[in-house]
PDB file of N, CA and C in Angstrom:
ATOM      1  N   UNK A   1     -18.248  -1.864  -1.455  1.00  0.00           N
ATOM      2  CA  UNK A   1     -17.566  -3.114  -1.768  1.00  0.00           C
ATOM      3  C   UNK A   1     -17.163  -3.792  -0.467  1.00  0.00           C
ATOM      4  N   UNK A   2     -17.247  -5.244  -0.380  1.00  0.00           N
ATOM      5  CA  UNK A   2     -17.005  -5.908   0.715  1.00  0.00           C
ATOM      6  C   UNK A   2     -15.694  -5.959   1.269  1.00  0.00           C
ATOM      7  N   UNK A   3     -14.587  -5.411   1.999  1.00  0.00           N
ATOM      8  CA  UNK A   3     -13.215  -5.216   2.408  1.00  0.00           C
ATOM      9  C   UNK A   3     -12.491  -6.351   2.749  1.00  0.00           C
ATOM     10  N   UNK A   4     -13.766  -7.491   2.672  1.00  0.00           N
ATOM     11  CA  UNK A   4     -12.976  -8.947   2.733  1.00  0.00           C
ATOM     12  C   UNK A   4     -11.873  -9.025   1.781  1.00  0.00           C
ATOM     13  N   UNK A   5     -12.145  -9.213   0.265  1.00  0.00           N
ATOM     14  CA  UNK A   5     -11.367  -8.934  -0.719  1.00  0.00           C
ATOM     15  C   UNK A   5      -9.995  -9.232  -0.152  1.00  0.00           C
ATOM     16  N   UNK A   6      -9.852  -7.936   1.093  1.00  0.00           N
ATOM     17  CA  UNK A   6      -8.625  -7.306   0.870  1.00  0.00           C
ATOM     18  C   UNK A   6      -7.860  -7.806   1.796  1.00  0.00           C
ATOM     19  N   UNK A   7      -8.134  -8.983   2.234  1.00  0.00           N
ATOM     20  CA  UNK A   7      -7.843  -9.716   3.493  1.00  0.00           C
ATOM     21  C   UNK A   7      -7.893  -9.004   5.198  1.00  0.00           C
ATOM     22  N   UNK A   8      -8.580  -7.924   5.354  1.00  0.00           N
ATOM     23  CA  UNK A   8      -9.026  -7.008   6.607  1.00  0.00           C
ATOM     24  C   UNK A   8     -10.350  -7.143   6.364  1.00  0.00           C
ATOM     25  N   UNK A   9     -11.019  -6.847   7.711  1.00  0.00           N
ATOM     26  CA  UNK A   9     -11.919  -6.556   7.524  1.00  0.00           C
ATOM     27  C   UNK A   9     -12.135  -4.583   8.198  1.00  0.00           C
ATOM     28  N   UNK A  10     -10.998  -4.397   8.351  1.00  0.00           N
ATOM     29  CA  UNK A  10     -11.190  -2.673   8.977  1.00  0.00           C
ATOM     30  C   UNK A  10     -12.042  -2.311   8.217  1.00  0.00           C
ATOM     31  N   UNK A  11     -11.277  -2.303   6.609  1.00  0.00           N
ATOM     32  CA  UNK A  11     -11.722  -1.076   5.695  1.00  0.00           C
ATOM     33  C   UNK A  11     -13.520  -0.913   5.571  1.00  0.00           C
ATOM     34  N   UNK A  12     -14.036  -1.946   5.983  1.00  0.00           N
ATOM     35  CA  UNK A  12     -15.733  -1.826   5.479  1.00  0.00           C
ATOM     36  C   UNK A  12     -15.726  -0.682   7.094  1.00  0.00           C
ATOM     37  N   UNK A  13     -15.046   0.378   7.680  1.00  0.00           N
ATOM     38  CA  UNK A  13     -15.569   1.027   8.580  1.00  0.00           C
ATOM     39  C   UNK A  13     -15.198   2.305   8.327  1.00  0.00           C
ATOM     40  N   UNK A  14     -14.275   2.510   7.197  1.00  0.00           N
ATOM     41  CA  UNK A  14     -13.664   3.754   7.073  1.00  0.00           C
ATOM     42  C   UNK A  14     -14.384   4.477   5.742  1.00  0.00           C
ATOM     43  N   UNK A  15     -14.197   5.991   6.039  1.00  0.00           N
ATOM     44  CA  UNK A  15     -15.058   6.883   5.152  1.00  0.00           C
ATOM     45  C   UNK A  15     -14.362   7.455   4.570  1.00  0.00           C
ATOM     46  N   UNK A  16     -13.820   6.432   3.032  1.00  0.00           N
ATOM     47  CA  UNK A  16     -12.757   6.959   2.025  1.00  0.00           C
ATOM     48  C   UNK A  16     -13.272   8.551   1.263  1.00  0.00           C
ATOM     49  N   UNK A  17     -11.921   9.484   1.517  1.00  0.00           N
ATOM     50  CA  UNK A  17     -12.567  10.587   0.173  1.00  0.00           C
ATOM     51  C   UNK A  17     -11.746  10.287  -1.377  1.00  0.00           C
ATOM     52  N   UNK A  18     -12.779  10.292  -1.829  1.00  0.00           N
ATOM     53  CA  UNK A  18     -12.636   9.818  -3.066  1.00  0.00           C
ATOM     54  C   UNK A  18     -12.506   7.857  -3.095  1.00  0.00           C
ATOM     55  N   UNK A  19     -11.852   7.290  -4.150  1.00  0.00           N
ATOM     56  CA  UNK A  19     -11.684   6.332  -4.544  1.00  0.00           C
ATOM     57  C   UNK A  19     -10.954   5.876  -3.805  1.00  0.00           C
ATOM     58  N   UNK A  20     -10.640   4.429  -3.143  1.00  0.00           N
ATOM     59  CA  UNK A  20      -9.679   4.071  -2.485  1.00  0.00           C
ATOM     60  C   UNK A  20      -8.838   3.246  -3.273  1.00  0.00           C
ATOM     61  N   UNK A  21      -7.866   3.137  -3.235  1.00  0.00           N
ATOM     62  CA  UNK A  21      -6.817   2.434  -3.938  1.00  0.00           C
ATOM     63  C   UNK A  21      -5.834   1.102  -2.954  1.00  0.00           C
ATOM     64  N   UNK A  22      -5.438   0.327  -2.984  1.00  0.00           N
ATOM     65  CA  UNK A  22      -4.201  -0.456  -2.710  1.00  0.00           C
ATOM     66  C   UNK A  22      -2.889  -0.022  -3.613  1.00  0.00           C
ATOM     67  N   UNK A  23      -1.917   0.093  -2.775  1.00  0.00           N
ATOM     68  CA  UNK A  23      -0.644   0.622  -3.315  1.00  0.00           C
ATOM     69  C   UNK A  23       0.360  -0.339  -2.822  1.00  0.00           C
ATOM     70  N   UNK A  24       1.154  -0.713  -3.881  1.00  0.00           N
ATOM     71  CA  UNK A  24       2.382  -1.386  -3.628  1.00  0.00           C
ATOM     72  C   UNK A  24       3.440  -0.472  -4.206  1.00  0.00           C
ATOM     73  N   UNK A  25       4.041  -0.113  -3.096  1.00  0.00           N
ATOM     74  CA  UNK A  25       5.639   0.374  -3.379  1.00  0.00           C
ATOM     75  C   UNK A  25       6.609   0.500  -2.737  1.00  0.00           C
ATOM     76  N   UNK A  26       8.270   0.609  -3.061  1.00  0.00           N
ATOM     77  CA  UNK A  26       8.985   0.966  -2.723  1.00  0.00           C
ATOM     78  C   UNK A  26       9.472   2.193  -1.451  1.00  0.00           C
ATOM     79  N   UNK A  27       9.779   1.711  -0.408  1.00  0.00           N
ATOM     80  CA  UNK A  27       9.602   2.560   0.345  1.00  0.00           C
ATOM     81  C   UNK A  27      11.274   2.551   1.804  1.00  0.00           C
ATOM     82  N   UNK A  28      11.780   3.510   1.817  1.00  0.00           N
ATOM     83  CA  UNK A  28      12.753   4.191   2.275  1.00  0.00           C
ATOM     84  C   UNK A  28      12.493   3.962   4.402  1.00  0.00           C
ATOM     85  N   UNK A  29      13.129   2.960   4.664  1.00  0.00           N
ATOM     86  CA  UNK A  29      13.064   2.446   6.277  1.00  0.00           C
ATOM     87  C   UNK A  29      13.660   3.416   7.155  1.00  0.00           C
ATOM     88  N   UNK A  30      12.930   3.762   8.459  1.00  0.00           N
ATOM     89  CA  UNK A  30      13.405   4.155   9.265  1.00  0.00           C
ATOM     90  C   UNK A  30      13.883   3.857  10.575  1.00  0.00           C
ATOM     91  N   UNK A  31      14.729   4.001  11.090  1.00  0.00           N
ATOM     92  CA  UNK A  31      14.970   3.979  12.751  1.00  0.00           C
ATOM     93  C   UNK A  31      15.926   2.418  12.374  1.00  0.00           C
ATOM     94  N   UNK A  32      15.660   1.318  12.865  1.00  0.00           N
ATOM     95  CA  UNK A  32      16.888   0.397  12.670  1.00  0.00           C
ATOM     96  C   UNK A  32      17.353  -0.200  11.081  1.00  0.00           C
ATOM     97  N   UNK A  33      15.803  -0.061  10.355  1.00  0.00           N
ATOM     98  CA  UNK A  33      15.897   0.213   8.700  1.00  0.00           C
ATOM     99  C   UNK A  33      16.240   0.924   8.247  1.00  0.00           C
ATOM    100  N   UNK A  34      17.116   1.948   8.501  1.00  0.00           N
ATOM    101  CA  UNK A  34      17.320   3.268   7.930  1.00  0.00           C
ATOM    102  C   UNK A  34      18.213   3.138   6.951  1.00  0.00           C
ATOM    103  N   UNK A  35      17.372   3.486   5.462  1.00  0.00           N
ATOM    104  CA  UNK A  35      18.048   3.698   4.545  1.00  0.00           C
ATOM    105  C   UNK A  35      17.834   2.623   3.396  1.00  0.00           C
ATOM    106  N   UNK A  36      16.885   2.041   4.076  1.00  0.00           N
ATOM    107  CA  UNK A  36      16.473   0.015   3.488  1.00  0.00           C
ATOM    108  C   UNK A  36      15.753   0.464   2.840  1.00  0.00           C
ATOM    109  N   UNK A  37      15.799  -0.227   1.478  1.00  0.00           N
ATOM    110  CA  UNK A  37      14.735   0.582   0.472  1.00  0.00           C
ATOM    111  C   UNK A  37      13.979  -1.206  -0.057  1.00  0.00           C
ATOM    112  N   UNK A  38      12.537  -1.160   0.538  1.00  0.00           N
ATOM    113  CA  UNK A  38      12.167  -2.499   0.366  1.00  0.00           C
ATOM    114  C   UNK A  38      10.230  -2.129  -0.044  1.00  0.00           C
ATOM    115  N   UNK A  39       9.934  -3.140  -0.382  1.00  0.00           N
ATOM    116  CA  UNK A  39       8.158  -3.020  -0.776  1.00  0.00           C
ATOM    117  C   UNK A  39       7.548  -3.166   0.053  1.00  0.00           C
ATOM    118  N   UNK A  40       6.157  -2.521   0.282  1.00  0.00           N
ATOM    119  CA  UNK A  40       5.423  -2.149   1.073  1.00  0.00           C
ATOM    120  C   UNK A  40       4.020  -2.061   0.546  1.00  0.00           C
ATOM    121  N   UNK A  41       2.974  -2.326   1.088  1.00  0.00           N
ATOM    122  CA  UNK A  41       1.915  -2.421   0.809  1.00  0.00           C
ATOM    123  C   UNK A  41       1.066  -1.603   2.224  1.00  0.00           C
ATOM    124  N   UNK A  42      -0.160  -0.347   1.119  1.00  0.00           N
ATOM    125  CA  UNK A  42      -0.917   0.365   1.937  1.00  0.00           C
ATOM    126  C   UNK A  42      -2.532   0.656   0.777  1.00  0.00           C
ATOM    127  N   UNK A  43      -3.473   0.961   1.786  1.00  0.00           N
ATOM    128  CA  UNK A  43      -4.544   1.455   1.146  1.00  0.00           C
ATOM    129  C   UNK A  43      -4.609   3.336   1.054  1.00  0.00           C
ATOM    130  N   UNK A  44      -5.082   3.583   0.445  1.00  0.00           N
ATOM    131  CA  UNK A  44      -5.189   5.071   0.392  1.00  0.00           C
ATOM    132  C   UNK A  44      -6.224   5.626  -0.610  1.00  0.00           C
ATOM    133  N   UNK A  45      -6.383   7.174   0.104  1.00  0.00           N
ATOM    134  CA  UNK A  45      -8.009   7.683  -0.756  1.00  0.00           C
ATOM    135  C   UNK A  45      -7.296   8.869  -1.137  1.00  0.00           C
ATOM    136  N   UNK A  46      -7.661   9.898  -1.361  1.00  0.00           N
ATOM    137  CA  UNK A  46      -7.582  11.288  -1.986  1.00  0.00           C
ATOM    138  C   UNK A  46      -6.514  12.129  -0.972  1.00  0.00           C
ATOM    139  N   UNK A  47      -6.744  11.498   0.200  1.00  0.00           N
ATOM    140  CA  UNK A  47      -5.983  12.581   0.835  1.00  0.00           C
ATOM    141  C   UNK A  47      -4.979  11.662   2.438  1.00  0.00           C
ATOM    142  N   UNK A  48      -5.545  10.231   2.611  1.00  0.00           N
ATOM    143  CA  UNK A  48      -5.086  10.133   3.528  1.00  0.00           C
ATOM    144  C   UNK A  48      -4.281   8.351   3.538  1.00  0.00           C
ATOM    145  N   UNK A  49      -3.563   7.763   4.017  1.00  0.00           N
ATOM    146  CA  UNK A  49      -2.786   6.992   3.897  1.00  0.00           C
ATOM    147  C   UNK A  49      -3.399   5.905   5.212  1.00  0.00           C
ATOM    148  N   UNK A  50      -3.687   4.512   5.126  1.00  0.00           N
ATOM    149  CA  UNK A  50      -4.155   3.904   5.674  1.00  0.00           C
ATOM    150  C   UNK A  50      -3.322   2.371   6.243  1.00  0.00           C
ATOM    151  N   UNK A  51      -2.900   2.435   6.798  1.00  0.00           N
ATOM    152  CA  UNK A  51      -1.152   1.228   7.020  1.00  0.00           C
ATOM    153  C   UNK A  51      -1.455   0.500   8.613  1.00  0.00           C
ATOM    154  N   UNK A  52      -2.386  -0.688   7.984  1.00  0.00           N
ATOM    155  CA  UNK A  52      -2.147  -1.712   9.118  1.00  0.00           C
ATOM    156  C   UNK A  52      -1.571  -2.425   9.079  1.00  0.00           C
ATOM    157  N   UNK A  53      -0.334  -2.459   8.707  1.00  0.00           N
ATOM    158  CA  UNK A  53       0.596  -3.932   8.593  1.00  0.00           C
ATOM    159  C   UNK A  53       1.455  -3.735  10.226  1.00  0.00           C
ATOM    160  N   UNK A  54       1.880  -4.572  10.874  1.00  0.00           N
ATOM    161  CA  UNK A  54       2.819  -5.114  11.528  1.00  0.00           C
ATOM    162  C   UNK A  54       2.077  -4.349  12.550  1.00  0.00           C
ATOM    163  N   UNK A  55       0.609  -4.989  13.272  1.00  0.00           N
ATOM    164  CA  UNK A  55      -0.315  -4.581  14.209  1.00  0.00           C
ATOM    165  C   UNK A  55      -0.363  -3.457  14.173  1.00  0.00           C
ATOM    166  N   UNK A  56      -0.029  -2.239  13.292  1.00  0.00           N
ATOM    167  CA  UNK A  56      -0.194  -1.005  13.276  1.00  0.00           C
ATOM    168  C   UNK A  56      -1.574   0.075  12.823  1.00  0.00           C
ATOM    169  N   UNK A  57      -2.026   0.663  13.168  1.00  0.00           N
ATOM    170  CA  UNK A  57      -3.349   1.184  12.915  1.00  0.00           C
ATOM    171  C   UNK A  57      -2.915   2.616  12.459  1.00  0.00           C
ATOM    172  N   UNK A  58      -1.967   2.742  11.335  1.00  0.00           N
ATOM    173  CA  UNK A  58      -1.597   4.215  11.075  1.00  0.00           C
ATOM    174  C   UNK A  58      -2.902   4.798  10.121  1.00  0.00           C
ATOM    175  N   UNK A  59      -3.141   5.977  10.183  1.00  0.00           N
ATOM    176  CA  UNK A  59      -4.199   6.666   8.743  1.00  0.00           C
ATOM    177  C   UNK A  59      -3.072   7.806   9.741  1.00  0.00           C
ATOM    178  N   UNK A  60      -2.706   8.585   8.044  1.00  0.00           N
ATOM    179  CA  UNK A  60      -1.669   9.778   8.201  1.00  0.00           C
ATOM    180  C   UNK A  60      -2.197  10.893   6.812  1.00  0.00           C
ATOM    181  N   UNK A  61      -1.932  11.713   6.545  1.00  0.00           N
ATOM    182  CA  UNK A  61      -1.871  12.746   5.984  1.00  0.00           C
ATOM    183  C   UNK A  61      -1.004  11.750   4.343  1.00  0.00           C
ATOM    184  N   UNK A  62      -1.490  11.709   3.394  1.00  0.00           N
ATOM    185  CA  UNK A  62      -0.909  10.824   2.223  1.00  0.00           C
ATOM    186  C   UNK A  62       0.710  11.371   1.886  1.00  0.00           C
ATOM    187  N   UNK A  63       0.364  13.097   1.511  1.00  0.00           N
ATOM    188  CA  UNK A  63       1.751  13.723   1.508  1.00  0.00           C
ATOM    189  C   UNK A  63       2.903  13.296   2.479  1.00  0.00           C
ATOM    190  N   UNK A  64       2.724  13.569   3.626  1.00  0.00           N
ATOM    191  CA  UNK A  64       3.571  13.231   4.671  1.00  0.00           C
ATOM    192  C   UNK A  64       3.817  11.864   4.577  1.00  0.00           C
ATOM    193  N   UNK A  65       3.155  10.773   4.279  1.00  0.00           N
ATOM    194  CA  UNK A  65       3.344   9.432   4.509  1.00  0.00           C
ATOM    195  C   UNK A  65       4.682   8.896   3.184  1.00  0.00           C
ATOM    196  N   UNK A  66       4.233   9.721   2.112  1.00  0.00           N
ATOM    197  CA  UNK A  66       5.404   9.748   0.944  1.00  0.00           C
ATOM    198  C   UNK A  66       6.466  10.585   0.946  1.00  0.00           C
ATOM    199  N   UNK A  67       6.277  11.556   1.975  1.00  0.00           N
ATOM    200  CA  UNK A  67       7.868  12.278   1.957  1.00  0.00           C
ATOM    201  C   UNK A  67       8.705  11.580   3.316  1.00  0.00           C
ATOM    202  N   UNK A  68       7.863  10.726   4.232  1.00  0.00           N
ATOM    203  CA  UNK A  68       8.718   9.991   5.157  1.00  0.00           C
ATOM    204  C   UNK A  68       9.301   8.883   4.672  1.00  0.00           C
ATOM    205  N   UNK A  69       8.652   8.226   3.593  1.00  0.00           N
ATOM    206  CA  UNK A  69       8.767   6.828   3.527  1.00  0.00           C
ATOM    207  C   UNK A  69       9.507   7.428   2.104  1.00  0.00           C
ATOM    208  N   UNK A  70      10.116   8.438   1.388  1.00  0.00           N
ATOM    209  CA  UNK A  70      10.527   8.360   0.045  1.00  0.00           C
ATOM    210  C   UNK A  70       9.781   7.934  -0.806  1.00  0.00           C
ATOM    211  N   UNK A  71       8.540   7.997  -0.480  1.00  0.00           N
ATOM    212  CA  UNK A  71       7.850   7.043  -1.999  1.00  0.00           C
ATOM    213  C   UNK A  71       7.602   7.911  -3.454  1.00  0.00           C
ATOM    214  N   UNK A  72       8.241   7.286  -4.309  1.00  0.00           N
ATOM    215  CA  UNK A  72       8.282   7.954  -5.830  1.00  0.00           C
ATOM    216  C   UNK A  72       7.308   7.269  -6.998  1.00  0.00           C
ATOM    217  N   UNK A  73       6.425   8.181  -7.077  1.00  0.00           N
ATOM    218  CA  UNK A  73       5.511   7.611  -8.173  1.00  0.00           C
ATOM    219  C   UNK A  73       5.960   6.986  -9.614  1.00  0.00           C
ATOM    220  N   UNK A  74       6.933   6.300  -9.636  1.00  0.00           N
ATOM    221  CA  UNK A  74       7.461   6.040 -10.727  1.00  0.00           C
ATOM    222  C   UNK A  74       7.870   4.132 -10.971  1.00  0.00           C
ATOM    223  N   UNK A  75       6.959   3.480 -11.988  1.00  0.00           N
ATOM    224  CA  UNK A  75       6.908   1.939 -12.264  1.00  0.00           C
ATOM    225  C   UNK A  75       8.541   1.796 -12.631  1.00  0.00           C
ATOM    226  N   UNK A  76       9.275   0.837 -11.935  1.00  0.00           N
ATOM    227  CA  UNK A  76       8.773  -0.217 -11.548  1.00  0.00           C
ATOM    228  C   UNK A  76       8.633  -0.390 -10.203  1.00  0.00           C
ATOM    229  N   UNK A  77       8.942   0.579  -9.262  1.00  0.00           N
ATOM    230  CA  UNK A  77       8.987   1.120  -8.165  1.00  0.00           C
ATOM    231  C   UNK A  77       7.564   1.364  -7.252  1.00  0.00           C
ATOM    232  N   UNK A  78       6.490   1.556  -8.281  1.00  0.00           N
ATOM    233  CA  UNK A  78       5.204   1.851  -7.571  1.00  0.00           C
ATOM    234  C   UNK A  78       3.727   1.453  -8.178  1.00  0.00           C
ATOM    235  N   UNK A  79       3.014   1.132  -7.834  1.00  0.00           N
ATOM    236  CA  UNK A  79       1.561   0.350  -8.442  1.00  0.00           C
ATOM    237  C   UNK A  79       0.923   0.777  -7.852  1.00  0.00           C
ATOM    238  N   UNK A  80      -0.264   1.108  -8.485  1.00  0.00           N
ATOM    239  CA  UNK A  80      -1.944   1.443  -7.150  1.00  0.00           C
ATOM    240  C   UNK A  80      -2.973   0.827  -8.201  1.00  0.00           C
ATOM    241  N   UNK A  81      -3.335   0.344  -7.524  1.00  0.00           N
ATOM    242  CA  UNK A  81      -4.861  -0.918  -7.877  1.00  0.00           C
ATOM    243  C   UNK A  81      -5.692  -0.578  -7.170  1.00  0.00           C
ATOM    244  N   UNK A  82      -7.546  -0.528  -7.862  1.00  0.00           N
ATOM    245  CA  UNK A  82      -8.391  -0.228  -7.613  1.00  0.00           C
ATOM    246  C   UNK A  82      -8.349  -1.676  -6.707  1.00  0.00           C
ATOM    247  N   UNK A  83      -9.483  -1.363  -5.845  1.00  0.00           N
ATOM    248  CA  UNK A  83      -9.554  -2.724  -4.999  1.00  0.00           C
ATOM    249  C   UNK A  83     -10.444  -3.754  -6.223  1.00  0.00           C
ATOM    250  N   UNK A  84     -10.906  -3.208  -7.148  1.00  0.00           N
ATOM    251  CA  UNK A  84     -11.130  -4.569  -8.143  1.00  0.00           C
ATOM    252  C   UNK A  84     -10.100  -5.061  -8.785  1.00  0.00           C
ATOM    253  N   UNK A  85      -8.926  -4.370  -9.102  1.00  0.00           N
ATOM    254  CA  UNK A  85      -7.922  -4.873  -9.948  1.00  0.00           C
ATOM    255  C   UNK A  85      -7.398  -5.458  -9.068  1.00  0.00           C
ATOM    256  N   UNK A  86      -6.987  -5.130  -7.777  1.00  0.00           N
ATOM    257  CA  UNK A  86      -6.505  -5.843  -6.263  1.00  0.00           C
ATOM    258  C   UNK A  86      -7.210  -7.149  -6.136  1.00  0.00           C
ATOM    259  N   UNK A  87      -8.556  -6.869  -6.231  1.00  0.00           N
ATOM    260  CA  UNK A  87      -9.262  -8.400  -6.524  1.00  0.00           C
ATOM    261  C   UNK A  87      -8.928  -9.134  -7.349  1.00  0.00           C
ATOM    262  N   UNK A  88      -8.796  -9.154  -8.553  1.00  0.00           N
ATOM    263  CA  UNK A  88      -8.411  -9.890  -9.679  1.00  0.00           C
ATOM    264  C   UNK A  88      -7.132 -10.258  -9.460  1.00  0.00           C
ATOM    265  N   UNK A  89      -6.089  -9.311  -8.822  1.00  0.00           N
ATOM    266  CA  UNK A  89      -4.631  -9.892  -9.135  1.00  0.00           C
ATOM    267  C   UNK A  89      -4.485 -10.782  -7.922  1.00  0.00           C
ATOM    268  N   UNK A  90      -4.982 -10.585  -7.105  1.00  0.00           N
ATOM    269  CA  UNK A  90      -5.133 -11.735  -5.671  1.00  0.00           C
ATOM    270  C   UNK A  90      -5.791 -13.044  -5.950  1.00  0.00           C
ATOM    271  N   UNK A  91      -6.993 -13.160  -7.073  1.00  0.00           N
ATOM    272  CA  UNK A  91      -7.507 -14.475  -7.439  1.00  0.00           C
ATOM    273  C   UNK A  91      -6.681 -15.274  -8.382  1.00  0.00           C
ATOM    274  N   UNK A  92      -6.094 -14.047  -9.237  1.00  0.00           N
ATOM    275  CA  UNK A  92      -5.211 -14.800 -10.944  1.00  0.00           C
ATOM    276  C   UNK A  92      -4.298 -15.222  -9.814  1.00  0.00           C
ATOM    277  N   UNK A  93      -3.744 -14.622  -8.883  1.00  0.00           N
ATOM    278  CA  UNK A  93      -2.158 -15.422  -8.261  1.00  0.00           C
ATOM    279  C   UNK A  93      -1.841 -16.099  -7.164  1.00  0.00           C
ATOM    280  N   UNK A  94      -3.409 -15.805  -6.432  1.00  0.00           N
ATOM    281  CA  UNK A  94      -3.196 -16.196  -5.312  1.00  0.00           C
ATOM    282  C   UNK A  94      -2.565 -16.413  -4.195  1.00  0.00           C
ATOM    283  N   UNK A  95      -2.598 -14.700  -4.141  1.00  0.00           N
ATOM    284  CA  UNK A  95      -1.335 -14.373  -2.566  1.00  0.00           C
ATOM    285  C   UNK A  95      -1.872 -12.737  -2.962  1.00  0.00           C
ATOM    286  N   UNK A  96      -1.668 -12.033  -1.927  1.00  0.00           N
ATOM    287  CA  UNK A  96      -1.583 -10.657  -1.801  1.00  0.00           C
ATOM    288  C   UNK A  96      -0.820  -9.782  -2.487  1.00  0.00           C
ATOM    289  N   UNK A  97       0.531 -10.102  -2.907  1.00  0.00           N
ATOM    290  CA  UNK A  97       1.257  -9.170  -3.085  1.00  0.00           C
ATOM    291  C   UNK A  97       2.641  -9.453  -2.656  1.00  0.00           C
ATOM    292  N   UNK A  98       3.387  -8.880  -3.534  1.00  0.00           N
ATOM    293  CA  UNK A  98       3.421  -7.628  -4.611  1.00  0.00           C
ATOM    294  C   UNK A  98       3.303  -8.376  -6.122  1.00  0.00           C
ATOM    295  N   UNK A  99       2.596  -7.709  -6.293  1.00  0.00           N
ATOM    296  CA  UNK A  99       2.149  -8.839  -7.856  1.00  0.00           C
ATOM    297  C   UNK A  99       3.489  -8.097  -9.378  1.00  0.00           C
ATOM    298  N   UNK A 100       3.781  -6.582  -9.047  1.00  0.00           N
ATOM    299  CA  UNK A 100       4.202  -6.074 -10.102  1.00  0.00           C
ATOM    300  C   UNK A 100       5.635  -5.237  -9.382  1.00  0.00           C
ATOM    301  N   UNK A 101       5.245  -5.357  -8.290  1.00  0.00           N
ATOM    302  CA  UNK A 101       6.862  -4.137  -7.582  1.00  0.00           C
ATOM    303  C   UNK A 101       7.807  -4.966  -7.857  1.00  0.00           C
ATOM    304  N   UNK A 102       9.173  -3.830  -8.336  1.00  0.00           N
ATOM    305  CA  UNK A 102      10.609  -4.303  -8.672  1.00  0.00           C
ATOM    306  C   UNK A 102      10.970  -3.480  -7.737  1.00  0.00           C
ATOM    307  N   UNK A 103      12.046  -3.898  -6.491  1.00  0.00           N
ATOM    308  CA  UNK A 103      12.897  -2.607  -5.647  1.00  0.00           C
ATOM    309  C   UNK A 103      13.955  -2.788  -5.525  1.00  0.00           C
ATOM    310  N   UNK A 104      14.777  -1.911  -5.581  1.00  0.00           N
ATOM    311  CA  UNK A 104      16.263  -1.641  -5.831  1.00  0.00           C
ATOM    312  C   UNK A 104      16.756  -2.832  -4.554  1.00  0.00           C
ATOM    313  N   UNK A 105      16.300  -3.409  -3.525  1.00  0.00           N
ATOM    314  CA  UNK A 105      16.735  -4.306  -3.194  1.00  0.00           C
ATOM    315  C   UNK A 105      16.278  -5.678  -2.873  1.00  0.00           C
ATOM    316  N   UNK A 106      15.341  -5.524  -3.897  1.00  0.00           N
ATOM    317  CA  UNK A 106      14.571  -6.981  -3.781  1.00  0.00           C
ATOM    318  C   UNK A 106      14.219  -7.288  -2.729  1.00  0.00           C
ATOM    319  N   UNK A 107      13.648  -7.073  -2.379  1.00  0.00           N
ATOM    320  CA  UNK A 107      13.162  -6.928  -0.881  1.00  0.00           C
ATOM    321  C   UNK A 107      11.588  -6.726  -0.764  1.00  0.00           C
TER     322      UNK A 107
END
């Protein structure tokens, strides 16, 4: 699938295991955020966590990336979209995101 979609063009270089997903969720700040519980948007496959936002080039271990960041698999708090449903909800609304996250601080 073309990674345009997804407004990057990285992802057409990376060798997802398994299915890759877009995830919007709730996620627990560190260092001058500490303790900021605000939404966040990442790609991820079977095992590894993929986070270029704010010029950052992270791919981390998925586990580790959810026990740093607090992330809890639980709606209304968390979403993962196939990059076709990611497609669709980016054309029906036209903007990236967060199309469905609620976070305890609106944020």
């Amino acid at each position: 699938m073309d990674s345009k979609i997804l407004g990057e063009t990285r992802t057409n270089k990376i060798k997802f295991v398994g299915e890759p997903h877009v995830v919007h969720a709730q996620v627990t700040g560190q260092g001058a955020i500490s303790g900021l519980k605000y939404g966040h948007a990442w790609i991820e496959d079977d095992q590894l966590v993929y986070d270029y936002s704010n010029g950052r080039e992270l791919v981390i271990p998925k586990d580790f990336y959810y026990a740093v960041g607090k992330v809890k698999k639980t709606k209304p708090r968390y979403f993962k979209y196939t990059f076709e449903e990611a497609r669709k909800k980016m054309l029906d609304s036209g903007h990236y995101g967060p199309w469905d996250l609620k976070t305890e601080s609106g944020l």
